[in-house]
C-alpha atoms as a PDB file:
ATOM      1  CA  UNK A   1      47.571 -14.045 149.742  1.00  0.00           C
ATOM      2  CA  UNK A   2      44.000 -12.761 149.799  1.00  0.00           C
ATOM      3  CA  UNK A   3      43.342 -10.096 147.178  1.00  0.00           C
ATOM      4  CA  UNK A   4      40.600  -7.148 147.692  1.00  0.00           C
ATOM      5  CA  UNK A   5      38.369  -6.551 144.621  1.00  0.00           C
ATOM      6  CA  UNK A   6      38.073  -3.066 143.800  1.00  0.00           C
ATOM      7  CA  UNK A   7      35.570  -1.573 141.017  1.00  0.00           C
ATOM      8  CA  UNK A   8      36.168   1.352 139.525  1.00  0.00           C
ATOM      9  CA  UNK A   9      33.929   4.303 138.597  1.00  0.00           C
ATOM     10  CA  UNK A  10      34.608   3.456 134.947  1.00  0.00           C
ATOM     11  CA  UNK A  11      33.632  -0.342 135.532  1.00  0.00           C
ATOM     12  CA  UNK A  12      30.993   1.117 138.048  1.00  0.00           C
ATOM     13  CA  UNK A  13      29.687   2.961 135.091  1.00  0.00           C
ATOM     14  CA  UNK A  14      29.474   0.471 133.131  1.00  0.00           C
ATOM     15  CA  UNK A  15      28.035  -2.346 135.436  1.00  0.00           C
ATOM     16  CA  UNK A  16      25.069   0.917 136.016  1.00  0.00           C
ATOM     17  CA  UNK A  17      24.517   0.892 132.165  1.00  0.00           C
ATOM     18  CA  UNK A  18      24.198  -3.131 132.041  1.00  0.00           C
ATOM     19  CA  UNK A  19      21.427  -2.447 134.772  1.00  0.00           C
ATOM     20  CA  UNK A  20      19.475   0.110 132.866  1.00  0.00           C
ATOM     21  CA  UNK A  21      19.343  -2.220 129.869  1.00  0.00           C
ATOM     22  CA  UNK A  22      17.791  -4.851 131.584  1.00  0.00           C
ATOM     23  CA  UNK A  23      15.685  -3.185 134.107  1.00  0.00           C
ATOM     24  CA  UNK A  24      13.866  -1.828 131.297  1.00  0.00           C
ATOM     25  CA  UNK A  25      13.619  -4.557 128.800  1.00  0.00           C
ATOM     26  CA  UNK A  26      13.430  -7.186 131.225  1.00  0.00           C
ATOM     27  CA  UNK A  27      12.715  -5.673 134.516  1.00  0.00           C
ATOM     28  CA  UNK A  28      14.521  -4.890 137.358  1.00  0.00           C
ATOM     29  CA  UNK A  29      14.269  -8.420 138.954  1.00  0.00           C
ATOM     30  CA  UNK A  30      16.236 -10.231 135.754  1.00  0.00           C
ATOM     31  CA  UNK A  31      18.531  -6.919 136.116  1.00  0.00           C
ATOM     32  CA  UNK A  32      19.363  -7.216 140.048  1.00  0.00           C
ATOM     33  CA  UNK A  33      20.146 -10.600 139.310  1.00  0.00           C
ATOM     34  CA  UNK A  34      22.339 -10.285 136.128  1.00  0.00           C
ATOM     35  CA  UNK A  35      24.573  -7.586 137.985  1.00  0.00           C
ATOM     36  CA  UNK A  36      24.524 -10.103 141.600  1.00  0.00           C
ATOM     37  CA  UNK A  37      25.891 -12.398 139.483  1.00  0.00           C
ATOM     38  CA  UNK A  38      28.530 -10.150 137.538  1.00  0.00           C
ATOM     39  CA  UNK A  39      29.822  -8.769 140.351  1.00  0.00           C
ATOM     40  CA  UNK A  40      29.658 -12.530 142.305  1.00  0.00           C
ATOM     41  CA  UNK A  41      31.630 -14.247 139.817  1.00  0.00           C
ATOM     42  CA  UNK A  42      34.806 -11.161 140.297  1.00  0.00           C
ATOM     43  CA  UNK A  43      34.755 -12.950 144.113  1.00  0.00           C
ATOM     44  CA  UNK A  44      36.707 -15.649 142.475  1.00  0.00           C
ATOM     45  CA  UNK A  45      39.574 -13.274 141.876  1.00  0.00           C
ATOM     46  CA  UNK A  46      40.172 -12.773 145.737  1.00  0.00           C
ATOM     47  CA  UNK A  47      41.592 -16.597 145.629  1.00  0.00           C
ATOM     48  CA  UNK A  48      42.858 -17.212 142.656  1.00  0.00           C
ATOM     49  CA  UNK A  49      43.530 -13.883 141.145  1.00  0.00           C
ATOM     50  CA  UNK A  50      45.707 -15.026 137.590  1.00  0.00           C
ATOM     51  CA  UNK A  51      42.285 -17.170 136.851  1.00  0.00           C
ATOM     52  CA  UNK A  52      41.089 -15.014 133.999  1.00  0.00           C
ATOM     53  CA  UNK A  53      43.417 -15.028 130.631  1.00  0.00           C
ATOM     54  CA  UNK A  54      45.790 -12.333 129.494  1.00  0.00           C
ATOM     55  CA  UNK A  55      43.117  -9.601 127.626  1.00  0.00           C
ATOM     56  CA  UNK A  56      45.416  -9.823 124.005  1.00  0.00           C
ATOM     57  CA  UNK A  57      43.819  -6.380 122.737  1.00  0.00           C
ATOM     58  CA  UNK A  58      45.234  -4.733 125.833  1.00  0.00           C
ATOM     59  CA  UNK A  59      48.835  -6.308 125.767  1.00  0.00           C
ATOM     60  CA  UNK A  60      50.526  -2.681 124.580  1.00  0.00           C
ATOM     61  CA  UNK A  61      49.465  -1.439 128.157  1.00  0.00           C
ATOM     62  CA  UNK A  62      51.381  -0.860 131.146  1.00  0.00           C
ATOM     63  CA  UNK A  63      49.154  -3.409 133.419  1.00  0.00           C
ATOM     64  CA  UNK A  64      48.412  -6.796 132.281  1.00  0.00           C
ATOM     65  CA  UNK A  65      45.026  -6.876 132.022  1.00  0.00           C
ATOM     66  CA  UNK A  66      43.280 -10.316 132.462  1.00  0.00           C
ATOM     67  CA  UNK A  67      39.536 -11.228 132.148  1.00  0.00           C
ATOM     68  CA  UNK A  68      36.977 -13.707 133.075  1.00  0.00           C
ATOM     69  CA  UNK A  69      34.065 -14.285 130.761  1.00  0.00           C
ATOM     70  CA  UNK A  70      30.454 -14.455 132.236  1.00  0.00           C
ATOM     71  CA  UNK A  71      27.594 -14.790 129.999  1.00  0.00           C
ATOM     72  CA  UNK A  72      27.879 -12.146 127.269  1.00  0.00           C
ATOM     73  CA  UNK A  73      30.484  -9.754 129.247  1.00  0.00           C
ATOM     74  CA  UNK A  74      34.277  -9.386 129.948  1.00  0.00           C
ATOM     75  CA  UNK A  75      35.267  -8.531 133.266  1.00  0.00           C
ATOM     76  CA  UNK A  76      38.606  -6.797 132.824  1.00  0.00           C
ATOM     77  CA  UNK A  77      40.399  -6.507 135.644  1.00  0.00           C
ATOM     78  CA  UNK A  78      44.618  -5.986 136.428  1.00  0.00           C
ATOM     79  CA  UNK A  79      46.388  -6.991 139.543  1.00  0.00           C
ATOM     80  CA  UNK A  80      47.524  -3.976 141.662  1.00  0.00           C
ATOM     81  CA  UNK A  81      50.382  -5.398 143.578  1.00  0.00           C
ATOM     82  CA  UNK A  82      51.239  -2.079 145.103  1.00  0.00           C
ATOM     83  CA  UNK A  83      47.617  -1.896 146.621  1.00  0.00           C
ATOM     84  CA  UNK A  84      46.757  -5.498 147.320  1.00  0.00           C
ATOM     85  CA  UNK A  85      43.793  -5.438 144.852  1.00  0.00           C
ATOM     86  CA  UNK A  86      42.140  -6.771 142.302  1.00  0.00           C
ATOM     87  CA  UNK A  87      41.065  -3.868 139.742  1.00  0.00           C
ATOM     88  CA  UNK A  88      38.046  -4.263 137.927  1.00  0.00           C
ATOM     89  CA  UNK A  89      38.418  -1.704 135.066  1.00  0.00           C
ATOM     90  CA  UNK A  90      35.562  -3.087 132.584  1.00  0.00           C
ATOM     91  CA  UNK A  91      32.385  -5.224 131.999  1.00  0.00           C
ATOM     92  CA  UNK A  92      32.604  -5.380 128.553  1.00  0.00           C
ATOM     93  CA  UNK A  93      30.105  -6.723 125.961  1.00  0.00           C
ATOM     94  CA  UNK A  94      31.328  -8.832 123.757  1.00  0.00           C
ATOM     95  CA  UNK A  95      28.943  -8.801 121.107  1.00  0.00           C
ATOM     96  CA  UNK A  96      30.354  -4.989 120.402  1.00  0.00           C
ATOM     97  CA  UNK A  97      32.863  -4.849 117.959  1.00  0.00           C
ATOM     98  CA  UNK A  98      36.370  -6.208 119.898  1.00  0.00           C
ATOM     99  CA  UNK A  99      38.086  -2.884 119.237  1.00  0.00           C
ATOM    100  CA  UNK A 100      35.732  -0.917 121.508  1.00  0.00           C
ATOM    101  CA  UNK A 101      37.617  -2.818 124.140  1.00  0.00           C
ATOM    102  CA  UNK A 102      40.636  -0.094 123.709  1.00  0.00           C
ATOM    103  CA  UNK A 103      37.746   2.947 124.294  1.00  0.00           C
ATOM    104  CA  UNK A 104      39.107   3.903 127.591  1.00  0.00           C
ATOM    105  CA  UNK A 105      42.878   4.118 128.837  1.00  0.00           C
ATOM    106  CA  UNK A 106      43.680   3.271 132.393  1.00  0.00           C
END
């Protein structure tokens, strides 16, 4: 079964702040293309959605929380069931300390 992928305004957030980075230390052509590709490698998911690995520092929550790894970022995402999606809830950094990865709840 064909999954949706979903982003949402948290993960939308943060996808906007990865932008802003770049477009002004690199410029917005390296920044287009970093966030193309972020948001091009969560088309996986629609196919194969149990790709990514079980997030271990989310394990005490409700969803299972999985994540693929693409360049320097986490994309966290959870498998709605209910709603036939794929929820992107994070594109995390991971050269920030690993516990920031709790900062929001869902």
């Amino acid at each position: 079964m064909e999954l949706e992928v979903y982003w949402t305004e948290f993960s939308e957030r943060e996808l906007a702040k990865i932008f802003s980075y770049y477009n002004e230390v690199a410029g917005s052509k390296i920044a287009k293309n970093l966030i193309e590709a972020i948001i091009n490698e969560t088309l996986k998911l629609e196919h194969q959605p149990e790709m990514g690995q079980v997030e271990e520092l989310l394990k005490n929550r409700k969803q299972q929380f999985r994540y693929l790894v693409f360049k320097n970022y986490k994309i966290i995402y959870w498998i709605n069931h209910s709603k036939k999606r794929i929820e992107i809830n994070d594109v995390f950094d991971t050269r920030q300390n690993p516990d920031k990865i709790k900062r929001i709840t869902w």
